[in-house]
N, C-alpha and C. Protein backbone atom coordinates (compact mmCIF):
# COMPACT_ATOMS: atom_id res chain seq x y z
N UNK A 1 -92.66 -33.41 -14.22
CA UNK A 1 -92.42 -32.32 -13.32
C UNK A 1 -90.96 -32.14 -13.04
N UNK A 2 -90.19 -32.99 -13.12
CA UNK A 2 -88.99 -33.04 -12.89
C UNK A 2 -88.08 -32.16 -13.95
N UNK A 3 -89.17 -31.96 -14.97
CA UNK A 3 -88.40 -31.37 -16.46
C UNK A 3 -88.65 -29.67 -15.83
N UNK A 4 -89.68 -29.94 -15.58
CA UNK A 4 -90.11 -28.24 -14.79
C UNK A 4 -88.87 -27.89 -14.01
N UNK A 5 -89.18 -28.25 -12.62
CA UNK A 5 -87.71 -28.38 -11.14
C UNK A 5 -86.63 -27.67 -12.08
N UNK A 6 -86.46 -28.77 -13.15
CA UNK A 6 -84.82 -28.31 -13.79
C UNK A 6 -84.87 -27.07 -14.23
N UNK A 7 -85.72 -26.67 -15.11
CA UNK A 7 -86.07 -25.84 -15.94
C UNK A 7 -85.77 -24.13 -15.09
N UNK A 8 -86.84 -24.50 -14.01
CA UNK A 8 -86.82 -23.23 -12.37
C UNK A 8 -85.70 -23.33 -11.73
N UNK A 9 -84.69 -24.54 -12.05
CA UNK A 9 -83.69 -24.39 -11.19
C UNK A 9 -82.33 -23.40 -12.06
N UNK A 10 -82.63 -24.10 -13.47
CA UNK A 10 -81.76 -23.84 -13.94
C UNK A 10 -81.49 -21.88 -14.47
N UNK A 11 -83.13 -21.42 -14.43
CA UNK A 11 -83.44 -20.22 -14.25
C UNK A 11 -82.71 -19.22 -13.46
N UNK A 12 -83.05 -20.24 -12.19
CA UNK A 12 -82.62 -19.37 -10.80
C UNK A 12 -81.36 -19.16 -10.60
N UNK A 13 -80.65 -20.09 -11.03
CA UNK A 13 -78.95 -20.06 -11.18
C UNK A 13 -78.55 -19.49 -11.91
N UNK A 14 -79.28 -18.83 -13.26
CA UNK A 14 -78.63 -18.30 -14.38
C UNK A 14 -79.22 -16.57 -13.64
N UNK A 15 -80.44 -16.10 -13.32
CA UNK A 15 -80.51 -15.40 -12.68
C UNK A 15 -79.79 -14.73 -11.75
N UNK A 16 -79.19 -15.69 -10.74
CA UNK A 16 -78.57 -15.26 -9.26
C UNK A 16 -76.91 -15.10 -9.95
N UNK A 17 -76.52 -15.55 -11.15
CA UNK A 17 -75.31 -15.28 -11.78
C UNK A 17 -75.50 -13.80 -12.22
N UNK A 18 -76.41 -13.86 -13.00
CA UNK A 18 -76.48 -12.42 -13.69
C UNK A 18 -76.51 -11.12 -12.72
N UNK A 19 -77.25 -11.62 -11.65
CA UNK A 19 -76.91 -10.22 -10.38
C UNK A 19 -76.10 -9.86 -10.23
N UNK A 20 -74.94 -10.73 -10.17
CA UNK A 20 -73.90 -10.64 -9.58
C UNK A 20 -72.89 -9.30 -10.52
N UNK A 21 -72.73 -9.68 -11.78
CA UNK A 21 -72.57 -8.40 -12.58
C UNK A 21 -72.87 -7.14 -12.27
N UNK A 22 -73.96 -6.64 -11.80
CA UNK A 22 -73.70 -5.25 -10.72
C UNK A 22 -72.98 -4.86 -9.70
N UNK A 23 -72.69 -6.11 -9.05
CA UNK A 23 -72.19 -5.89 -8.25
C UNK A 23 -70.14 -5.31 -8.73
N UNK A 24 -69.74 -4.59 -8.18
CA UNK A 24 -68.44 -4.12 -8.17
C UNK A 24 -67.57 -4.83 -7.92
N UNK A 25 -66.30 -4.96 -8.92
CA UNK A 25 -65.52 -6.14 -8.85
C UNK A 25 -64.36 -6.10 -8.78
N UNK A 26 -63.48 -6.87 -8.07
CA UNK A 26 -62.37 -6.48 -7.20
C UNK A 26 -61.42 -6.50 -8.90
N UNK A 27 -60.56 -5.08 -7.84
CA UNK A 27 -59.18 -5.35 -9.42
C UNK A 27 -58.82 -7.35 -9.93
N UNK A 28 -58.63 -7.52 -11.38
CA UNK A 28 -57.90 -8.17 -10.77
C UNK A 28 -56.69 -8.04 -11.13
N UNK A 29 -55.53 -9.05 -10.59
CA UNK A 29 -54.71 -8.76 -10.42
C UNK A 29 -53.48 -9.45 -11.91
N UNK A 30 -52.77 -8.06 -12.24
CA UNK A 30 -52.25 -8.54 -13.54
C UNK A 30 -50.94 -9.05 -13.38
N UNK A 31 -50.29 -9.72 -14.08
CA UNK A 31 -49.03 -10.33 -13.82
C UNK A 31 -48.47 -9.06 -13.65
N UNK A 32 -47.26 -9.12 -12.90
CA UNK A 32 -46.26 -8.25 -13.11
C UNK A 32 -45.42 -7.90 -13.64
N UNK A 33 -44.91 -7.05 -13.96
CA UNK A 33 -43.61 -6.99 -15.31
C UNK A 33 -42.33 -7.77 -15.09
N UNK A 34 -41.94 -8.52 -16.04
CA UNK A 34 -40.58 -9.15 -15.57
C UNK A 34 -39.77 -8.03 -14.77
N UNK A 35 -38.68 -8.46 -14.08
CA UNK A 35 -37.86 -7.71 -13.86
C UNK A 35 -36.72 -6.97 -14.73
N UNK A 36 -36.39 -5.75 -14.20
CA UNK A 36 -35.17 -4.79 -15.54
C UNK A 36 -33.46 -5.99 -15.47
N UNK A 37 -33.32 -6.33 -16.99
CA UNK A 37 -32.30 -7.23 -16.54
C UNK A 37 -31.17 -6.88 -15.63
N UNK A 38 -30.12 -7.06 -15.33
CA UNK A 38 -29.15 -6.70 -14.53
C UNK A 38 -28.23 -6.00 -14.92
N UNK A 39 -27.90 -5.09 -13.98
CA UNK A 39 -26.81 -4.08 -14.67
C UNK A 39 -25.52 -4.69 -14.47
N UNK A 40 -24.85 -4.20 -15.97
CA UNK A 40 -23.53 -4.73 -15.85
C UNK A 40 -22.84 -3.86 -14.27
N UNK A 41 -21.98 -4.93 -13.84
CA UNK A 41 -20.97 -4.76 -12.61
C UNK A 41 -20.47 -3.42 -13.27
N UNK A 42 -20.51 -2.43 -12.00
CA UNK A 42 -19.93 -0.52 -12.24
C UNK A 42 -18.10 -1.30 -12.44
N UNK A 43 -17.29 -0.93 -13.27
CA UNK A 43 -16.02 -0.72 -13.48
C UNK A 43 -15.17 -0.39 -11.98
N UNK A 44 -14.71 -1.36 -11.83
CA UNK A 44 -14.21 -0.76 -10.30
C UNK A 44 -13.12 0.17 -9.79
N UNK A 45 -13.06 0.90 -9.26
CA UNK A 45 -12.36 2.11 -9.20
C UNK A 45 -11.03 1.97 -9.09
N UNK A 46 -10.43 2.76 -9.87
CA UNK A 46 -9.13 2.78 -9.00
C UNK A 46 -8.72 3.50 -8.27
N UNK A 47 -7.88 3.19 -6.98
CA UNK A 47 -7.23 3.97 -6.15
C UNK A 47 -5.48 4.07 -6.24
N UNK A 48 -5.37 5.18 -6.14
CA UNK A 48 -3.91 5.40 -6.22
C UNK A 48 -3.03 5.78 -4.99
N UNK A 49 -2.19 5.33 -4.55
CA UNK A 49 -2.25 5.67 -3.25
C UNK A 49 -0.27 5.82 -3.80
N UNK A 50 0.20 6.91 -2.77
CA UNK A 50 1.11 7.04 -3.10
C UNK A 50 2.24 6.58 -2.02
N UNK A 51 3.16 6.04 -2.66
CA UNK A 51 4.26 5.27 -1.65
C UNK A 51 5.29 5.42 -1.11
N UNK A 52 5.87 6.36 -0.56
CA UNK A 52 6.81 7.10 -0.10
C UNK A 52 8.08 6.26 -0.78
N UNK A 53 8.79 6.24 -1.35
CA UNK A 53 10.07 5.49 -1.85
C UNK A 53 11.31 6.05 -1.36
N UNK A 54 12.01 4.88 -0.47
CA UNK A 54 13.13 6.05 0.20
C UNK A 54 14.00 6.20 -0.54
N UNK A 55 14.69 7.38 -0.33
CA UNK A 55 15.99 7.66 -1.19
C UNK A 55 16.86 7.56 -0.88
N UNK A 56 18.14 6.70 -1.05
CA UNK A 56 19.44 6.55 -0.73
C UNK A 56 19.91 7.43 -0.30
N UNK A 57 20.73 7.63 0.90
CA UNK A 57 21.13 8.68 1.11
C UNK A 57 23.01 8.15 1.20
N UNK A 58 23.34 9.17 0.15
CA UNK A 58 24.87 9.06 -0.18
C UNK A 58 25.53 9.99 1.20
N UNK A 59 26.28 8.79 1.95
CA UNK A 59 27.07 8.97 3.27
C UNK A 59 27.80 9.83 3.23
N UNK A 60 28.86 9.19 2.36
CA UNK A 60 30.48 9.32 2.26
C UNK A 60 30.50 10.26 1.08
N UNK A 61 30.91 11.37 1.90
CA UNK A 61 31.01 12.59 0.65
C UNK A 61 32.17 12.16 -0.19
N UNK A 62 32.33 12.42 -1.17
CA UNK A 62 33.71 12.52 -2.49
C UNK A 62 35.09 13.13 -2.07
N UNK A 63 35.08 14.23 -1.52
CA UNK A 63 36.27 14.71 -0.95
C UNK A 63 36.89 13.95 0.15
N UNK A 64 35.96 12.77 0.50
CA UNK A 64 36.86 12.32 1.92
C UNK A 64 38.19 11.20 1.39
N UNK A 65 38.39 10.57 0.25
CA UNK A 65 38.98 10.36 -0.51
C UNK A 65 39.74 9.24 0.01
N UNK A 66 41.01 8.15 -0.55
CA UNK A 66 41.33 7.42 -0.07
C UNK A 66 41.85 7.10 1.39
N UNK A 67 42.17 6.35 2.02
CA UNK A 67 43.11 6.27 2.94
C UNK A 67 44.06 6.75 2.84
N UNK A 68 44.96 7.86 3.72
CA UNK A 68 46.75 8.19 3.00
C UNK A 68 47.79 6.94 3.31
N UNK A 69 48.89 6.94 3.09
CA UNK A 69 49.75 5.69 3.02
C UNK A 69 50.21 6.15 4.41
N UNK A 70 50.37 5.64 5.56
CA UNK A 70 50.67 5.87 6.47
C UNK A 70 52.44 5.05 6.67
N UNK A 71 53.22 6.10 7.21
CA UNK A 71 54.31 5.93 7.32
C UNK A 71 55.24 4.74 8.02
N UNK A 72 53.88 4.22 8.85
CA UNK A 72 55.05 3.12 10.07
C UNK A 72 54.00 2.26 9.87
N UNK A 73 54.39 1.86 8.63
CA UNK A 73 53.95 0.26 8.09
C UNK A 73 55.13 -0.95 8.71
N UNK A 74 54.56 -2.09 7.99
CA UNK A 74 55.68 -3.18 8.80
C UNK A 74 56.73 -3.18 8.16
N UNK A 75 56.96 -2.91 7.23
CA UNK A 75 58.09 -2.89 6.35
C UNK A 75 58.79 -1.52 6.41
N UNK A 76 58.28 -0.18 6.40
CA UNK A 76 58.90 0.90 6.91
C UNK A 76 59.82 0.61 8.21
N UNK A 77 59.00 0.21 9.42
CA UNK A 77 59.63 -0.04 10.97
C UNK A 77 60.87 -1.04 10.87
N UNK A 78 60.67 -2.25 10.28
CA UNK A 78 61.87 -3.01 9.74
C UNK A 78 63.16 -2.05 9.20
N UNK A 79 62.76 -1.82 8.36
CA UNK A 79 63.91 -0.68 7.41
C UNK A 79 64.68 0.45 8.10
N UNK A 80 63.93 1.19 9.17
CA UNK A 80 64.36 1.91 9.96
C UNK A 80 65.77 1.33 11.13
N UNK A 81 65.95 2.64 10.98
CA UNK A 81 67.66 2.37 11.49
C UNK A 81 67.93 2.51 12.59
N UNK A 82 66.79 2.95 13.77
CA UNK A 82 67.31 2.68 14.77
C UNK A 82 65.59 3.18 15.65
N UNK A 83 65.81 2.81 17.39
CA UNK A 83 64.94 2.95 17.79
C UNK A 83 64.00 4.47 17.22
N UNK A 84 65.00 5.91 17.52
CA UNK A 84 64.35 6.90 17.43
C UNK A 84 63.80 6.71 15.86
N UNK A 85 64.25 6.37 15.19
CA UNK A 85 63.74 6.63 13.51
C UNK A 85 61.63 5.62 13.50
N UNK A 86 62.35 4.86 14.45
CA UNK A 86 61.26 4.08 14.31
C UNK A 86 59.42 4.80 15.17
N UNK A 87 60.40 5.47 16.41
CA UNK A 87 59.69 5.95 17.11
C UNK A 87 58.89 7.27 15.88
N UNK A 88 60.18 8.51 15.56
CA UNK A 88 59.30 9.13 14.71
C UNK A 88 58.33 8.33 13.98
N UNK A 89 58.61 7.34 12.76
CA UNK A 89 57.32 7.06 12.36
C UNK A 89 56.15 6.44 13.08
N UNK A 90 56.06 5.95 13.99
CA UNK A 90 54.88 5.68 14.91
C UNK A 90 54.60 6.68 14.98
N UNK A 91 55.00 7.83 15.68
CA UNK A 91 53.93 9.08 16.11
C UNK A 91 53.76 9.59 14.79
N UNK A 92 54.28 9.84 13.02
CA UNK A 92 53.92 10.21 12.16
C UNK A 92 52.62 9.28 12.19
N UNK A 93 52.57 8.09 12.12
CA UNK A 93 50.98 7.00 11.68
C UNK A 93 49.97 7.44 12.50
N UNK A 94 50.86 7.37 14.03
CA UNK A 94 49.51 7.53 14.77
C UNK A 94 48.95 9.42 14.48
N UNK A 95 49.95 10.30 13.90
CA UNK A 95 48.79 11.83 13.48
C UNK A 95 47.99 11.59 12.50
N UNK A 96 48.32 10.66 11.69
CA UNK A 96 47.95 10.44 10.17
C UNK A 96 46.59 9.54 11.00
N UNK A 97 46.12 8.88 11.25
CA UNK A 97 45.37 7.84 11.71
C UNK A 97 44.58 8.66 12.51
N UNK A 98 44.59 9.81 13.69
CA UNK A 98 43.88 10.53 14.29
C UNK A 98 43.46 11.43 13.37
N UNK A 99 43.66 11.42 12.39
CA UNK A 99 42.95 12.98 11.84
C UNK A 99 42.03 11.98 10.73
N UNK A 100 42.68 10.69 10.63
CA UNK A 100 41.51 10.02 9.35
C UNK A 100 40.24 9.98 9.95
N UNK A 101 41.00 9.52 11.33
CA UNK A 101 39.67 8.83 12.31
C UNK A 101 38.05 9.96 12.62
N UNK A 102 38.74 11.26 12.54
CA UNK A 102 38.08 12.47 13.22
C UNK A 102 37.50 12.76 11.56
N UNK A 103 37.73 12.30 10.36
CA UNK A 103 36.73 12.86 9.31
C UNK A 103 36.05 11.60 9.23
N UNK A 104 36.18 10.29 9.52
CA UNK A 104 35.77 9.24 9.57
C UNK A 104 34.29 9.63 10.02
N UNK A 105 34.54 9.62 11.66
CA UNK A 105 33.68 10.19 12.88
C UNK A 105 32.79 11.02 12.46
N UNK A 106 33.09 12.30 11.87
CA UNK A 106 31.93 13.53 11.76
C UNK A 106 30.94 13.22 9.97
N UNK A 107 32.18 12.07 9.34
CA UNK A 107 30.91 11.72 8.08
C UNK A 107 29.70 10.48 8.87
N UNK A 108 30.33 9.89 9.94
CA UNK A 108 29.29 8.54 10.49
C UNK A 108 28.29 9.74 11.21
N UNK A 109 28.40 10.60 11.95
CA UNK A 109 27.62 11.21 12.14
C UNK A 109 26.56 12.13 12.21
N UNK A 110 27.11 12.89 10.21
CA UNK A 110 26.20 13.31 9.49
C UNK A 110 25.40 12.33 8.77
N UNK A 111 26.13 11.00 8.65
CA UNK A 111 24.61 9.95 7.91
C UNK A 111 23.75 9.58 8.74
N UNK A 112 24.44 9.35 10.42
CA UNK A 112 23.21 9.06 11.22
C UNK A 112 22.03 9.99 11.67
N UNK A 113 22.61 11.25 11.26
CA UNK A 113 21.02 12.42 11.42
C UNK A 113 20.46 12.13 9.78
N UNK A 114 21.50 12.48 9.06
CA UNK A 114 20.43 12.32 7.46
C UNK A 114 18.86 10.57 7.06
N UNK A 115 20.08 9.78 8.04
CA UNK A 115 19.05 8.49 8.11
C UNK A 115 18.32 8.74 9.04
N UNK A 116 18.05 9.64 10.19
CA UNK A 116 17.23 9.67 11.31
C UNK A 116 15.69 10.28 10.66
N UNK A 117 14.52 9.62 10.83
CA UNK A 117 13.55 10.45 10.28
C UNK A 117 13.22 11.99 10.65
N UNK A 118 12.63 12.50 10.23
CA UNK A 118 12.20 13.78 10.85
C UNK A 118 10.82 14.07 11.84
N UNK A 119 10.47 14.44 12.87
CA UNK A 119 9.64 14.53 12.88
C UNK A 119 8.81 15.46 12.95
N UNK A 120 7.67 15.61 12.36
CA UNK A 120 6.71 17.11 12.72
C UNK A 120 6.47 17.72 14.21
């Protein structure tokens, strides 16, 4: 009888399997696709940025030209023959020396506006 038991058991299990086949069956589930390999790194941009470069600004105009030889040097005043001779050349140096001084003056003060920035 025991050969029977098996026999009905083994029935019933092969049975209660086979039902199951009607029944509706869940997706299953498929691997997924590897992933897309990696994109090469985008070329990185360039930026150009522009740099203001200052420009020298030439002071001393061309016409302002050497120093003149001014008259009541130390060796002129020596040489001179007497107080008045000496006196003229002092006041000759000192016109010569006021008028260098006054183109001196108005070129220092056209470079200090040309170097001054501008503003909007």
């Amino acid at each position: 009888m025991s050969r029977r038991r098996a026999i009905a058991a083994s029935l019933a299990v092969g049975l209660a399997v086979s039902g199951c086949g009607d029944w509706p069956m869940r997706p299953t589930r498929l691997a997924s696709p590897p992933p897309p390999p990696p994109r090469a790194p985008a070329a990185e941009k360039v930026v150009r940025v522009r740099v203001p470069v200052p420009v020298p600004i030439k002071c001393v105009p061309d016409e302002l030209g050497a120093p003149p030889a001014y008259p009541d040097s130390d060796q002129a005043l020596r040489a001179a023959g007497g107080a008045a001779d000496r006196y003229q050349l002092l006041a000759a140096g000192r016109i010569l020396r006021d008028e260098r001084l006054a183109k001196l003056e108005e070129v220092v003060r056209k470079c200090r506006q040309a170097a001054r920035p501008s503003v909007p």
